[in-house]
PDB file of N, CA and C in Angstrom:
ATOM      1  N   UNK A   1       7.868 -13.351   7.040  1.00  0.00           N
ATOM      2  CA  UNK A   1       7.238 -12.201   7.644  1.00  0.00           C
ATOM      3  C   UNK A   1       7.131 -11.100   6.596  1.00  0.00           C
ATOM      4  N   UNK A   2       5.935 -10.059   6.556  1.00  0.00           N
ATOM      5  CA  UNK A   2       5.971  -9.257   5.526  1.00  0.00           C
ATOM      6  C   UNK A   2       5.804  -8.075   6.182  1.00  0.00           C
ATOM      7  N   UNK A   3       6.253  -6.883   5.740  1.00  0.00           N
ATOM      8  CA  UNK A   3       6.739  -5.460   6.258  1.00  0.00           C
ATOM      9  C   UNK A   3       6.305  -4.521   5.463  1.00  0.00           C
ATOM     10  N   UNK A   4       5.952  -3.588   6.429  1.00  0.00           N
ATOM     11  CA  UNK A   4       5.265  -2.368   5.239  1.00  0.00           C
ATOM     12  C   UNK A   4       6.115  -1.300   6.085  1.00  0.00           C
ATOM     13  N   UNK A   5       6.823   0.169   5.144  1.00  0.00           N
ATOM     14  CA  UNK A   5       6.673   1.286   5.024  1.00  0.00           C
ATOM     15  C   UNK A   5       5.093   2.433   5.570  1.00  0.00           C
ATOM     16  N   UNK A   6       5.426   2.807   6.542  1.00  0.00           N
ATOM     17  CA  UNK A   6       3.913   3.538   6.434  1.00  0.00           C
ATOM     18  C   UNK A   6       4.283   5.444   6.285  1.00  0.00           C
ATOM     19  N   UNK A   7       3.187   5.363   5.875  1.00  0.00           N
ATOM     20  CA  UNK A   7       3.058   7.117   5.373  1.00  0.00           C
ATOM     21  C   UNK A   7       1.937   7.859   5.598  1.00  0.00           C
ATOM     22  N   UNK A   8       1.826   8.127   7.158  1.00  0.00           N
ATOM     23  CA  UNK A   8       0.751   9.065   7.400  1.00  0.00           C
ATOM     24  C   UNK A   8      -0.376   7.959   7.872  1.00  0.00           C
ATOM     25  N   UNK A   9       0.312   6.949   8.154  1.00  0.00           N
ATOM     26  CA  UNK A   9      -0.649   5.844   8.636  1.00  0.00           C
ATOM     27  C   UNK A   9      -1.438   5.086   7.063  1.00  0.00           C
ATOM     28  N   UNK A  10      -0.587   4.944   5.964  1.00  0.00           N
ATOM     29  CA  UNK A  10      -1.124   4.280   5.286  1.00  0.00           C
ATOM     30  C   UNK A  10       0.160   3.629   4.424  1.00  0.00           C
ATOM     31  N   UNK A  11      -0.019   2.479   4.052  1.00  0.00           N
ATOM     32  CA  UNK A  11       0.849   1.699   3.636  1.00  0.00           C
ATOM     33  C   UNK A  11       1.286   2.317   2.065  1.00  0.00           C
ATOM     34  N   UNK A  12       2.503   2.293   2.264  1.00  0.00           N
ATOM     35  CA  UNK A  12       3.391   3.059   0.882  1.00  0.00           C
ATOM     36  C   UNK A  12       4.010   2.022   0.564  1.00  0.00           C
ATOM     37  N   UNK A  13       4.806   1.117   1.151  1.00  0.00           N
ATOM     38  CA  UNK A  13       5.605  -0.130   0.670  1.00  0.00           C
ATOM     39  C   UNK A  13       5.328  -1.302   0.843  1.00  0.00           C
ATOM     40  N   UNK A  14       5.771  -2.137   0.501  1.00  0.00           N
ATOM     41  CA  UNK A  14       5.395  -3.466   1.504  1.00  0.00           C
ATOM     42  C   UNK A  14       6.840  -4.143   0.656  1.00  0.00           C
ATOM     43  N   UNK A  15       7.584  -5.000   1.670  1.00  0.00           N
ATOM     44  CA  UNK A  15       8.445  -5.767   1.619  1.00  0.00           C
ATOM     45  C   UNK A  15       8.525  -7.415   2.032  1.00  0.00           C
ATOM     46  N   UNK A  16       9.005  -7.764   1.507  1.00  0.00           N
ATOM     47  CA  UNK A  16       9.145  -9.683   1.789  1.00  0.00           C
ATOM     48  C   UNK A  16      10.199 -10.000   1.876  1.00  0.00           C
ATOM     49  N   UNK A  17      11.110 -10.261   2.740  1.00  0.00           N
ATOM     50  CA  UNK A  17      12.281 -11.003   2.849  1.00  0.00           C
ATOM     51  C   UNK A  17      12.273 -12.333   2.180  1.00  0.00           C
ATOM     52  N   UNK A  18      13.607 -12.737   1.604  1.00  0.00           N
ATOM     53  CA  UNK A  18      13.239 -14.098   1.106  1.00  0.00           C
ATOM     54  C   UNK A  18      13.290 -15.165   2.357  1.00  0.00           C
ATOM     55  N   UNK A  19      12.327 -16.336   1.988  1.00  0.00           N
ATOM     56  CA  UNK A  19      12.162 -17.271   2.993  1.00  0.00           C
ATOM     57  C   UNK A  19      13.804 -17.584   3.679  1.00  0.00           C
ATOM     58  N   UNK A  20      13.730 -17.841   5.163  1.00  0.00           N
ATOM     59  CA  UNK A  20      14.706 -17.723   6.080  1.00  0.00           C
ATOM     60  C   UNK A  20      15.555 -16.509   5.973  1.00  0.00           C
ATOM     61  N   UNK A  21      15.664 -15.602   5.915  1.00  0.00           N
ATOM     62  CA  UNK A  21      16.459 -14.490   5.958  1.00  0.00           C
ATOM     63  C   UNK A  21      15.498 -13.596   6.160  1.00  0.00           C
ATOM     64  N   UNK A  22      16.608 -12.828   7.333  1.00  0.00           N
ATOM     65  CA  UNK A  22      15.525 -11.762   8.322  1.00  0.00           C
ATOM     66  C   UNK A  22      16.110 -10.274   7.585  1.00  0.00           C
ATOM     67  N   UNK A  23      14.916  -9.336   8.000  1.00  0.00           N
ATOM     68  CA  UNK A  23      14.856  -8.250   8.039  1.00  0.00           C
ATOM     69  C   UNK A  23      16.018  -7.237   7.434  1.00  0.00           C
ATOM     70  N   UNK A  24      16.637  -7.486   8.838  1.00  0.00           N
ATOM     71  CA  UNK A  24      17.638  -7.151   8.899  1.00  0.00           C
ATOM     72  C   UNK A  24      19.424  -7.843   7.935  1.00  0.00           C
ATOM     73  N   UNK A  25      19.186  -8.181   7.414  1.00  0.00           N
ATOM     74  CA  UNK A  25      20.203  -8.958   6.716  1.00  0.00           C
ATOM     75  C   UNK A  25      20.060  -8.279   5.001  1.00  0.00           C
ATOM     76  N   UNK A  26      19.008  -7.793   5.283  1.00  0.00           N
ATOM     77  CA  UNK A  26      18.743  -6.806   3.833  1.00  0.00           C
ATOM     78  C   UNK A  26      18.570  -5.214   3.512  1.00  0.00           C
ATOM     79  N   UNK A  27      19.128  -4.553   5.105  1.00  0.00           N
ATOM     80  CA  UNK A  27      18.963  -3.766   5.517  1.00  0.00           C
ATOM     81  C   UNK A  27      19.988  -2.952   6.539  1.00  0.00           C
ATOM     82  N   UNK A  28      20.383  -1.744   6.644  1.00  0.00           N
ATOM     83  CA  UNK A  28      20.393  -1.246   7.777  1.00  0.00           C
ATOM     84  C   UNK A  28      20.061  -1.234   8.959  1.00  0.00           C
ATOM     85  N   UNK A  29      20.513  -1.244   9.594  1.00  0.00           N
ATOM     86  CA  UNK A  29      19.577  -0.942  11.078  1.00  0.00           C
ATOM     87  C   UNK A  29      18.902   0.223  10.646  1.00  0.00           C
ATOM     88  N   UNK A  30      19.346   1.389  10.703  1.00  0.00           N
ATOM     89  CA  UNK A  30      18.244   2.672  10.411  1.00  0.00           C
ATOM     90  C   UNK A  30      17.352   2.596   9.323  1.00  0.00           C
ATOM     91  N   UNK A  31      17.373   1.593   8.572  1.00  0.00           N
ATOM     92  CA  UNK A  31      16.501   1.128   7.332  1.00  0.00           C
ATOM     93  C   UNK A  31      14.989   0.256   7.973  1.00  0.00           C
ATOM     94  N   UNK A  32      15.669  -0.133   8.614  1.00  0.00           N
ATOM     95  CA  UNK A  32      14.635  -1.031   9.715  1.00  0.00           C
ATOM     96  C   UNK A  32      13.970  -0.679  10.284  1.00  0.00           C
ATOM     97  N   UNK A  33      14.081   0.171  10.505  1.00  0.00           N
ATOM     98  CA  UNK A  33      13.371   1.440  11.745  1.00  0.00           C
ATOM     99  C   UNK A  33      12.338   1.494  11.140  1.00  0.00           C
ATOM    100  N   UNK A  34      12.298   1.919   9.764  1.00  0.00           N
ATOM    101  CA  UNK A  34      11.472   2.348   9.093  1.00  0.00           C
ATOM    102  C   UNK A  34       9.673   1.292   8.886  1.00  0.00           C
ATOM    103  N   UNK A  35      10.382   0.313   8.594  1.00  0.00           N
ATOM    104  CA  UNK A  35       9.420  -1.029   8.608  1.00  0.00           C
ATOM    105  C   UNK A  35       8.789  -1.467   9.819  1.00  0.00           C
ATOM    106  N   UNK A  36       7.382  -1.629   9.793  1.00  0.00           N
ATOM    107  CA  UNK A  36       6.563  -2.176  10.708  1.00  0.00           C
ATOM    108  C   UNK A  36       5.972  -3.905  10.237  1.00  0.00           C
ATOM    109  N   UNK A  37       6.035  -5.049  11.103  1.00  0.00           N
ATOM    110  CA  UNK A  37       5.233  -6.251  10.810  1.00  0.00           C
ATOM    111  C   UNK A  37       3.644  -5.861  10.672  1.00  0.00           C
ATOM    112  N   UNK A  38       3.460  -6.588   9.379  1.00  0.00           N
ATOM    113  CA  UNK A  38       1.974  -6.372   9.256  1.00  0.00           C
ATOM    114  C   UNK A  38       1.923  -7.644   8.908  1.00  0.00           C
ATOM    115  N   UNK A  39       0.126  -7.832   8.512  1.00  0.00           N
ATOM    116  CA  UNK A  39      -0.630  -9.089   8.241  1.00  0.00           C
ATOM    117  C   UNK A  39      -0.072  -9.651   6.761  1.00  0.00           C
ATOM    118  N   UNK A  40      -0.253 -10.545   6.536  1.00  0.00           N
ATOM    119  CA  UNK A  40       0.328 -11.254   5.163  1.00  0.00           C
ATOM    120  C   UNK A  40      -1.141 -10.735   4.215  1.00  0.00           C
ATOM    121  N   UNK A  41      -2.150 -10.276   4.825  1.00  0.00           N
ATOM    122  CA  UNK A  41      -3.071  -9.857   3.707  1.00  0.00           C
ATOM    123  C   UNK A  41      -3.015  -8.594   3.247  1.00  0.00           C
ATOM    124  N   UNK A  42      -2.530  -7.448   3.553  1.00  0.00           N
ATOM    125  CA  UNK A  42      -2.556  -6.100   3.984  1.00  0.00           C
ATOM    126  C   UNK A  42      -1.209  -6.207   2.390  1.00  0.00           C
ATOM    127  N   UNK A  43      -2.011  -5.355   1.951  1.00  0.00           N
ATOM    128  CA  UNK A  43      -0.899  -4.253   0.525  1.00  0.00           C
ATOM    129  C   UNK A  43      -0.689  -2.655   0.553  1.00  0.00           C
ATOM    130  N   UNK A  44      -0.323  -2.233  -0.621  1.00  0.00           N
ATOM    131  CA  UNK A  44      -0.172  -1.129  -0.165  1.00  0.00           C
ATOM    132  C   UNK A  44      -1.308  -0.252  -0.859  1.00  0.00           C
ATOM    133  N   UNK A  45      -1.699   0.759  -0.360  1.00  0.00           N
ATOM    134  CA  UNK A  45      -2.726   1.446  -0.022  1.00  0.00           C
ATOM    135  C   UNK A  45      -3.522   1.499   1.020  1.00  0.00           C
ATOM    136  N   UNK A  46      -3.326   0.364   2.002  1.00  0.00           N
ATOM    137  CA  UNK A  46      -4.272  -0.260   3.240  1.00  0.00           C
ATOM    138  C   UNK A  46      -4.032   0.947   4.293  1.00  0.00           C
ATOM    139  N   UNK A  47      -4.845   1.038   5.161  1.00  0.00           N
ATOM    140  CA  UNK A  47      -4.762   2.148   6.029  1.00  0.00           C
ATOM    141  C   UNK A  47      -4.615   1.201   7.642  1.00  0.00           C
ATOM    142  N   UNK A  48      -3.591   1.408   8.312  1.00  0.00           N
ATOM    143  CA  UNK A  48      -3.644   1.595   9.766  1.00  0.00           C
ATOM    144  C   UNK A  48      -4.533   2.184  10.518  1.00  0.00           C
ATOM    145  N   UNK A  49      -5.125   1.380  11.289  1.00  0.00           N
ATOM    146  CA  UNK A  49      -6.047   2.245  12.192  1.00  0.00           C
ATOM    147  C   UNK A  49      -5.482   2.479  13.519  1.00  0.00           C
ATOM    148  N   UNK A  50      -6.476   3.305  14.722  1.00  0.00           N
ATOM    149  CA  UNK A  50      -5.829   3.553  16.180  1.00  0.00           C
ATOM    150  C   UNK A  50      -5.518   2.448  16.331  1.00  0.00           C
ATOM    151  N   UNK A  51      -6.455   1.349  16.393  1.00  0.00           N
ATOM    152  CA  UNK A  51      -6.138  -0.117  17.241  1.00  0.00           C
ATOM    153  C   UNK A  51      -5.106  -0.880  16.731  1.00  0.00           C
ATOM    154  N   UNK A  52      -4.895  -0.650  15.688  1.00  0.00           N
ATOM    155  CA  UNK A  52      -3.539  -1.954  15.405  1.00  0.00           C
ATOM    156  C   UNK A  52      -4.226  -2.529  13.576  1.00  0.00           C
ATOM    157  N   UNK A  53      -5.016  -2.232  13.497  1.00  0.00           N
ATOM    158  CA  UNK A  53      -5.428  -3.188  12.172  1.00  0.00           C
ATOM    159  C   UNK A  53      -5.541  -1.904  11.128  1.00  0.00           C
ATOM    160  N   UNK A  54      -5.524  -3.841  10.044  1.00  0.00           N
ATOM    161  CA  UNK A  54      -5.141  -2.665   8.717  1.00  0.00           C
ATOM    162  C   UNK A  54      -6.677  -2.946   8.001  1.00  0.00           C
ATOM    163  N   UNK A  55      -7.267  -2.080   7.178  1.00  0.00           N
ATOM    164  CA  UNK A  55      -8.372  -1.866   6.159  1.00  0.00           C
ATOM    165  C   UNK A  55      -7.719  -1.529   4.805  1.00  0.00           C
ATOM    166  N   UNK A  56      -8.239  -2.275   3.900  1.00  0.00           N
ATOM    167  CA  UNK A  56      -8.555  -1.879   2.620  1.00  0.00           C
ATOM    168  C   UNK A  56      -8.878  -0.602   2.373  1.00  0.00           C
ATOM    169  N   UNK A  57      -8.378   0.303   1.184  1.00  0.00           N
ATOM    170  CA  UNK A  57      -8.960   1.851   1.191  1.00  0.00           C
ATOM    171  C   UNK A  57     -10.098   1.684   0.348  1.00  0.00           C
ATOM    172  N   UNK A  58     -10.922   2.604   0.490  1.00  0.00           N
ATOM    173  CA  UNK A  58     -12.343   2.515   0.128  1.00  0.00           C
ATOM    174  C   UNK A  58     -12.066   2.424  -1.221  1.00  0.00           C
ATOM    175  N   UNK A  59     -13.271   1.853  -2.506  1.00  0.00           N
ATOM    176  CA  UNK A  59     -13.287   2.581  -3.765  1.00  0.00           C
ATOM    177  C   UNK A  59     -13.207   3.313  -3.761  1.00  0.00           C
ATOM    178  N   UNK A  60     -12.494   3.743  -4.829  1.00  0.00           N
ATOM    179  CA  UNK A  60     -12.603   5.308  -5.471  1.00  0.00           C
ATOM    180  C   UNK A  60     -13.937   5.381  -6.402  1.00  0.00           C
ATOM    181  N   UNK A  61     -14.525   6.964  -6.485  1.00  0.00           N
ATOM    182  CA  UNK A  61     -15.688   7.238  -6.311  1.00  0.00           C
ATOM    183  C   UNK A  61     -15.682   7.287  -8.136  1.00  0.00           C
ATOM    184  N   UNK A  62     -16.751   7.537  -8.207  1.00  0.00           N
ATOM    185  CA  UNK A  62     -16.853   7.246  -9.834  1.00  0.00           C
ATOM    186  C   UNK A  62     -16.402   8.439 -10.499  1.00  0.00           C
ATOM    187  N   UNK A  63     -15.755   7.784 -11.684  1.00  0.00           N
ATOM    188  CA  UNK A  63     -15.256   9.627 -12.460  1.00  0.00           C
ATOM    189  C   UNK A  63     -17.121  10.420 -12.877  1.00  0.00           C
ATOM    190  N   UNK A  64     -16.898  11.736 -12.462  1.00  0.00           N
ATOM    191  CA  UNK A  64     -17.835  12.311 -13.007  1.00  0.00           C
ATOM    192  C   UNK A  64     -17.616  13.480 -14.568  1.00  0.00           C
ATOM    193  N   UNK A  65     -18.658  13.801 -14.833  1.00  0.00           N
ATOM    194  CA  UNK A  65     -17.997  15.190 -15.776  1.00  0.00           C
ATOM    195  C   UNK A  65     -18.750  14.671 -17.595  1.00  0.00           C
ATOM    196  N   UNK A  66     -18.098  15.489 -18.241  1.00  0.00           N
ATOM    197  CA  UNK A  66     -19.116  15.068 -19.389  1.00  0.00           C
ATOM    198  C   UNK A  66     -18.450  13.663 -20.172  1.00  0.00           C
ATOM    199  N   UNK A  67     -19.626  13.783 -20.927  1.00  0.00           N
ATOM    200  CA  UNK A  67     -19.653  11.807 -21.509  1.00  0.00           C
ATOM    201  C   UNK A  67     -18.765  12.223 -23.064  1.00  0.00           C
ATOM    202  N   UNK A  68     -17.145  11.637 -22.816  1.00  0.00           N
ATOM    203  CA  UNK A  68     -16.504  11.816 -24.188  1.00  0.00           C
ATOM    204  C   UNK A  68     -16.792  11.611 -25.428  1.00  0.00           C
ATOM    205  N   UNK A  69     -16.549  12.301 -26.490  1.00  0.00           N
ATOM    206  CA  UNK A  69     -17.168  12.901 -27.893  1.00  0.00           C
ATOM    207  C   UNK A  69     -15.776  11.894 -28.442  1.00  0.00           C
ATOM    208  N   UNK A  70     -16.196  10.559 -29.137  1.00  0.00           N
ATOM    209  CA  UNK A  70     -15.427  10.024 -30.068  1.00  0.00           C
ATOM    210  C   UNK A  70     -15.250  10.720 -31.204  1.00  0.00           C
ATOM    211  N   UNK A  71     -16.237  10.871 -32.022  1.00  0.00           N
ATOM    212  CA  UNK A  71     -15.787  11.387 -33.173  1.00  0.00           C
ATOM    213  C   UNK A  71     -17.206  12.297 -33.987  1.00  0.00           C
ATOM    214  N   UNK A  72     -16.240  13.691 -33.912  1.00  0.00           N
ATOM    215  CA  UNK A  72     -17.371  14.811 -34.115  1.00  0.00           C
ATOM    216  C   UNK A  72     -17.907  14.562 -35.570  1.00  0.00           C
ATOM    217  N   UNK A  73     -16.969  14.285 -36.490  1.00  0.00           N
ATOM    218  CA  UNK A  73     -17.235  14.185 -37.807  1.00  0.00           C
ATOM    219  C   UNK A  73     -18.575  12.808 -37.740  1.00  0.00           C
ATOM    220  N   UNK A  74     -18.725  11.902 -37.406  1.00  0.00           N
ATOM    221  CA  UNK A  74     -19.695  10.671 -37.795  1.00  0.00           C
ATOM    222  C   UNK A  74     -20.577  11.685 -38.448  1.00  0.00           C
ATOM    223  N   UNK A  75     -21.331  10.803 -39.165  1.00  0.00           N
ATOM    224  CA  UNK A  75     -22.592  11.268 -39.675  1.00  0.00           C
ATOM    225  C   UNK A  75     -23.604  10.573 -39.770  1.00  0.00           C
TER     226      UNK A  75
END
């Protein structure tokens, strides 16, 4: 089972227990709290929605601004 941390409704952690050993055996109870079951596809950056599912966060938008000056001296 794989577990994510969420933050503001978007995935900050994601955790994996090793195969057969639960959750909890690596954890606190109040540590636990913290962790929600999510999809085995879902990483972190993915966003929670109202309904229950997770999305990919959009691209990020292209850098804008001026086109960098390698080297002033060339001639």
């Amino acid at each position: 089972m794989k577990y994510a941390r969420l933050f503001e409704n978007t995935v900050g952690e994601v955790f994996v227990p090793l195969s057969g050993v639960d959750i909890s055996e690596c954890f606190t109870a109040e540590v636990c709290q913290m962790f929600s079951v999510i999809p085995d596809n879902v990483e972190v950056g993915w966003i929670k929605l109202p309904d229950g599912s997770f999305v990919a966060p959009p691209d990020p938008a292209p850098e804008t601004g001026p086109i960098p000056v390698t080297d002033l001296g060339a001639q």
